[in-house]
Each structure stands twice: as structure tokens, then as C-alpha cells.
N, C-alpha and C. Protein backbone atom coordinates (compact mmCIF):
# COMPACT_ATOMS: atom_id res chain seq x y z
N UNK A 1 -6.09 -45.65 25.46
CA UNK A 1 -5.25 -44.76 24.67
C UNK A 1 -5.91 -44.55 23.31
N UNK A 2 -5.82 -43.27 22.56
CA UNK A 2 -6.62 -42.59 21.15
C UNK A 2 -5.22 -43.66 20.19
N UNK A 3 -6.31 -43.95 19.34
CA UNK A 3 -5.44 -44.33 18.10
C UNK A 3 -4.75 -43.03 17.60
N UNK A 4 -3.94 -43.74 16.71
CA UNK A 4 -2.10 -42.38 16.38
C UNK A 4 -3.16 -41.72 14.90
N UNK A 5 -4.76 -42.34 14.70
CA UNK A 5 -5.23 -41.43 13.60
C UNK A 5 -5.93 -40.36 14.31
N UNK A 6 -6.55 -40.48 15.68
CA UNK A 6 -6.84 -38.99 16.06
C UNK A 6 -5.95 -38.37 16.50
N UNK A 7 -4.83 -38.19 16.68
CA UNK A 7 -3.96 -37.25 16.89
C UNK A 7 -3.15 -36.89 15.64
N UNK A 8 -3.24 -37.71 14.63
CA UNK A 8 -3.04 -36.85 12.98
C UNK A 8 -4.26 -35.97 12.77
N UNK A 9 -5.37 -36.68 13.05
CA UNK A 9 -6.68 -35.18 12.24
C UNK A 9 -6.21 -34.31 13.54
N UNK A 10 -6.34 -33.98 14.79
CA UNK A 10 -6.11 -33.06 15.87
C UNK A 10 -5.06 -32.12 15.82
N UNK A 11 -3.33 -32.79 14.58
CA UNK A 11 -3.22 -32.03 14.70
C UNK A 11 -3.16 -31.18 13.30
N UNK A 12 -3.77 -32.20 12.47
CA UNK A 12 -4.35 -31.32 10.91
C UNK A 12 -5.19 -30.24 11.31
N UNK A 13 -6.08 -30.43 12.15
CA UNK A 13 -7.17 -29.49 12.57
C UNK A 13 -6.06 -28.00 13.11
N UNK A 14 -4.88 -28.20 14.40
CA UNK A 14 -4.37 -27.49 14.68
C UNK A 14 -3.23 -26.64 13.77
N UNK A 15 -3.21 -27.11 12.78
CA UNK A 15 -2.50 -26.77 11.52
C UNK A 15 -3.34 -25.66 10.98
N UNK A 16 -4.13 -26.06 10.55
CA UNK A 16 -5.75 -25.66 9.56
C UNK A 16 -5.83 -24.17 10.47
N UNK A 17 -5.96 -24.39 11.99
CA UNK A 17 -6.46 -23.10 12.57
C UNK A 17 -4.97 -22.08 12.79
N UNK A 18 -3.88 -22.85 13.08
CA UNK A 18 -3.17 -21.97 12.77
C UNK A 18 -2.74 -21.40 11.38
N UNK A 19 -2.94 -21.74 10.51
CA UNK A 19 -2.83 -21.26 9.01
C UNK A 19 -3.60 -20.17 8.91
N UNK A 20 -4.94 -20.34 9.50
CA UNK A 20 -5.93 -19.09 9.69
C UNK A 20 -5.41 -18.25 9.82
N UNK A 21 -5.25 -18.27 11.15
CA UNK A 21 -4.88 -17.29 11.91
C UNK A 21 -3.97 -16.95 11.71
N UNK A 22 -2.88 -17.05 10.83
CA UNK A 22 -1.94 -16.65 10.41
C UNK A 22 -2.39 -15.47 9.36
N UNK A 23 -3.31 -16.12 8.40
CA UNK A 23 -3.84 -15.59 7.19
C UNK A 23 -4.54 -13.92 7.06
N UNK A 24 -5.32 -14.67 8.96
CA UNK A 24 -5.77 -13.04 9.24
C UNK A 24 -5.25 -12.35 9.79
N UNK A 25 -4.05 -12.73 10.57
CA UNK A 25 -3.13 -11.71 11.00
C UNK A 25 -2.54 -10.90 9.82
N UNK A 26 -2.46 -11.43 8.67
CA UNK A 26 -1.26 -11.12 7.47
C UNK A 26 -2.14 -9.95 6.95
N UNK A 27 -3.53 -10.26 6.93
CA UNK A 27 -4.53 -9.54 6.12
C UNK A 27 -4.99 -8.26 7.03
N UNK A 28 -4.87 -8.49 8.45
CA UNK A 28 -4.94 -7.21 9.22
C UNK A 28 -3.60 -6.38 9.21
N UNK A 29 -2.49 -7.07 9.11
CA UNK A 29 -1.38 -6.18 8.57
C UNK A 29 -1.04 -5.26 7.43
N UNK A 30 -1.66 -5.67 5.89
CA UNK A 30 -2.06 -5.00 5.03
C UNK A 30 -3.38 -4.09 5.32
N UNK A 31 -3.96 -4.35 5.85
CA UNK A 31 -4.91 -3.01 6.15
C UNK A 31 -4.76 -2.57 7.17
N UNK A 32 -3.42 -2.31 8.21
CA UNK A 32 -3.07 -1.50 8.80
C UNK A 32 -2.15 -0.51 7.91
N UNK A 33 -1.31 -1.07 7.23
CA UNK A 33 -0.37 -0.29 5.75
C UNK A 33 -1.31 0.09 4.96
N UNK A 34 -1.90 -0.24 4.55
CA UNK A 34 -3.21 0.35 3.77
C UNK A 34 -3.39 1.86 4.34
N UNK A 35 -4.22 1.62 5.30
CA UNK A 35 -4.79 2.72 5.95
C UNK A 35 -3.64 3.76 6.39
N UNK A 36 -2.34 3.22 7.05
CA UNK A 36 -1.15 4.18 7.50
C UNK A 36 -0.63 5.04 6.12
N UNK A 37 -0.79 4.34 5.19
CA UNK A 37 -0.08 4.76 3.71
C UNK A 37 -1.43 6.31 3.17
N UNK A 38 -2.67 5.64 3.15
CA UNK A 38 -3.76 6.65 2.95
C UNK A 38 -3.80 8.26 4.15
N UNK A 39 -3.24 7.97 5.38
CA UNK A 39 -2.89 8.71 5.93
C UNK A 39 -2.42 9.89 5.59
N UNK A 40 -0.68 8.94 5.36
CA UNK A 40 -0.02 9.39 4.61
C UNK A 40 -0.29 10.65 3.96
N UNK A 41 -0.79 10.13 2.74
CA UNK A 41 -1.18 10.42 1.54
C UNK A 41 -1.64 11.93 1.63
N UNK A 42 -2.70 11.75 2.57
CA UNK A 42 -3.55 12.93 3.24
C UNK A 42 -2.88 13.87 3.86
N UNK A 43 -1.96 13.77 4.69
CA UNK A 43 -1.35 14.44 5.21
C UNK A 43 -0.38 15.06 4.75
N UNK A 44 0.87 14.16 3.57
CA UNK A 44 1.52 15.10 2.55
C UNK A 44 1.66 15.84 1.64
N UNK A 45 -0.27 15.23 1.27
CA UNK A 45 -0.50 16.19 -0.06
C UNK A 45 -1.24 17.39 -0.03
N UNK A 46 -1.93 17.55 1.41
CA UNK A 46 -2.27 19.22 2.51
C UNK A 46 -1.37 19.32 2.18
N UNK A 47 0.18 19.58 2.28
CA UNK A 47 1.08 20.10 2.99
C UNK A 47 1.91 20.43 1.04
N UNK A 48 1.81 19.49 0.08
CA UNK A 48 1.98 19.45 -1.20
C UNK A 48 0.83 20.77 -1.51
N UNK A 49 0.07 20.48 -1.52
CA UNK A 49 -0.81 21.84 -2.11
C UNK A 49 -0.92 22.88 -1.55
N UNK A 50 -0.15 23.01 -0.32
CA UNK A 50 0.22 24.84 -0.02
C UNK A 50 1.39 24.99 -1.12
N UNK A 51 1.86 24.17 -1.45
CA UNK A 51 3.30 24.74 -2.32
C UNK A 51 2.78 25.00 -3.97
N UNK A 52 2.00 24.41 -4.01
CA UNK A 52 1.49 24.34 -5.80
C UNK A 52 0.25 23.85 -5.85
N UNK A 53 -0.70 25.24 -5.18
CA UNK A 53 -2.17 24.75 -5.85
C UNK A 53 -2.62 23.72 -7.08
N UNK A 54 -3.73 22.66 -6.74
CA UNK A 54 -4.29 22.10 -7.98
C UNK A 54 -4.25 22.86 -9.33
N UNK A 55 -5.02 23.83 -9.01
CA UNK A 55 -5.34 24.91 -10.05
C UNK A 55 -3.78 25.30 -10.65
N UNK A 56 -2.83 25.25 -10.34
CA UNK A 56 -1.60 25.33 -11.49
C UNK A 56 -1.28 23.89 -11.93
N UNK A 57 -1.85 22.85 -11.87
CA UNK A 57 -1.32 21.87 -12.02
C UNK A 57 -1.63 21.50 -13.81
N UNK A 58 -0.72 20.92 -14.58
CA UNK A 58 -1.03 20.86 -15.97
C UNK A 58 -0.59 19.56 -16.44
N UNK A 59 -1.59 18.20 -16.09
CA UNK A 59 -0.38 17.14 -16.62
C UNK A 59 -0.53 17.00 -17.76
N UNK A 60 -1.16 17.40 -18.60
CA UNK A 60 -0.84 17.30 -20.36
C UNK A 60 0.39 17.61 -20.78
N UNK A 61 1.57 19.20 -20.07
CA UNK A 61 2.45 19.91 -20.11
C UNK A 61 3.75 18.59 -19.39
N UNK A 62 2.84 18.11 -17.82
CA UNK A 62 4.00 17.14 -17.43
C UNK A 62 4.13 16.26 -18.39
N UNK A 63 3.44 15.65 -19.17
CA UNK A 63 3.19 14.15 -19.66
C UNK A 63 4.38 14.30 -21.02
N UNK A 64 4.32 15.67 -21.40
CA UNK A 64 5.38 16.12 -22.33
C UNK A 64 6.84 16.38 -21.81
N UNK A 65 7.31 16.30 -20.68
CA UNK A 65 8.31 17.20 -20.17
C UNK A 65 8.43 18.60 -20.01
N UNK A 66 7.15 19.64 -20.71
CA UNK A 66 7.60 20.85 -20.75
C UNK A 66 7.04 21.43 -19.71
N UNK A 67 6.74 21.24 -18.23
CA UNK A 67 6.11 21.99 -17.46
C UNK A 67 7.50 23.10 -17.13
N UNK A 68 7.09 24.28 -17.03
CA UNK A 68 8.10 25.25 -16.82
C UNK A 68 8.90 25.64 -14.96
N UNK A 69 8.10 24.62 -14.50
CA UNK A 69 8.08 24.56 -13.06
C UNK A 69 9.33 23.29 -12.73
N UNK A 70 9.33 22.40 -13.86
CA UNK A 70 10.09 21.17 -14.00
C UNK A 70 11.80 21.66 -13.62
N UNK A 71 12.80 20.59 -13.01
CA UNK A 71 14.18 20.90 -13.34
C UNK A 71 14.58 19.81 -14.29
N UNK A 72 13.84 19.10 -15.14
CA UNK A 72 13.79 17.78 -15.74
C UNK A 72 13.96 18.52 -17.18
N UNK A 73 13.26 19.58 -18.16
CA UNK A 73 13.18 20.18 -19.09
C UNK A 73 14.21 19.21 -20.20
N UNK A 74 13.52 18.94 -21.06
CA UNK A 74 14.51 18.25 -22.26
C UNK A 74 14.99 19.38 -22.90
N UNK A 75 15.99 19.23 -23.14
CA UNK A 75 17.19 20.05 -23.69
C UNK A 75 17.55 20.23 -24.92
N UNK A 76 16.89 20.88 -25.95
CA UNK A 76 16.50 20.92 -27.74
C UNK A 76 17.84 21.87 -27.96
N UNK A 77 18.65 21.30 -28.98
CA UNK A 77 19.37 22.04 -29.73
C UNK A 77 18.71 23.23 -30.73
């Protein structure tokens, strides 16, 4: 019969590899969201720039509130 210390390292070892593998599952999950989100991105902002070409875009005007395109407009007495 194994002494009760190789079946503590055996199952430290089985710990150790499942922690891994946990680690890289977690890390292939963020770069599946990663990549689904960049998709995304791609695909809504085609679909964003048929509505309002780059070329009208003014964020100096957004960064102020006064873009005239805005329903946000601050409201001056």
C-alpha cells in the first residue's frame, strides 16, 4: 500500500491541473467575448454609419453638448 503522502502530492498535482484548466477555460471564454463583442462592433457601426456618415461627425461640438443633431441640447435662458 502507497503511503497517505503520495496520495496528498497526487492529489495536489490533480488540483494544480485542474486549476489550469480551469484558468484556460476562463481565458478562452474572454476571448470568445472579446472577439463576439468586436464583431459586434463591426457590424453595428456599418449599419451606424449609413445613418450619420463619419464625415458629419464633430466631437469637439459633442464634447460641449451643442451638436445640433443632439436631443440632449442644454437649455440657456
Amino acid at each position: 500500500m502507497r503511503p497517505l503522502r503520495f496520495h496528498c502530492l497526487r492529489m495536489l498535482e490533480w488540483l494544480a491541473q485542474l486549476d489550469e484548466a480551469m484558468a484556460n477555460a476562463r481565458i478562452r471564454s474572454l476571448i470568445a467575448y472579446r472577439d463576439r463583442r468586436a464583431a459586434a462592433a463591426q457590424r453595428y457601426g456599418a449599419a451606424a454609419d449609413e445613418i450619420c456618415p463619419p464625415a458629419e461627425w464633430d466631437p469637439r461640438r459633442w464634447d460641449r453638448g451643442q451638436d445640433p443633431r443632439s436631443d440632449t441640447l442644454e437649455r440657456r435662458p
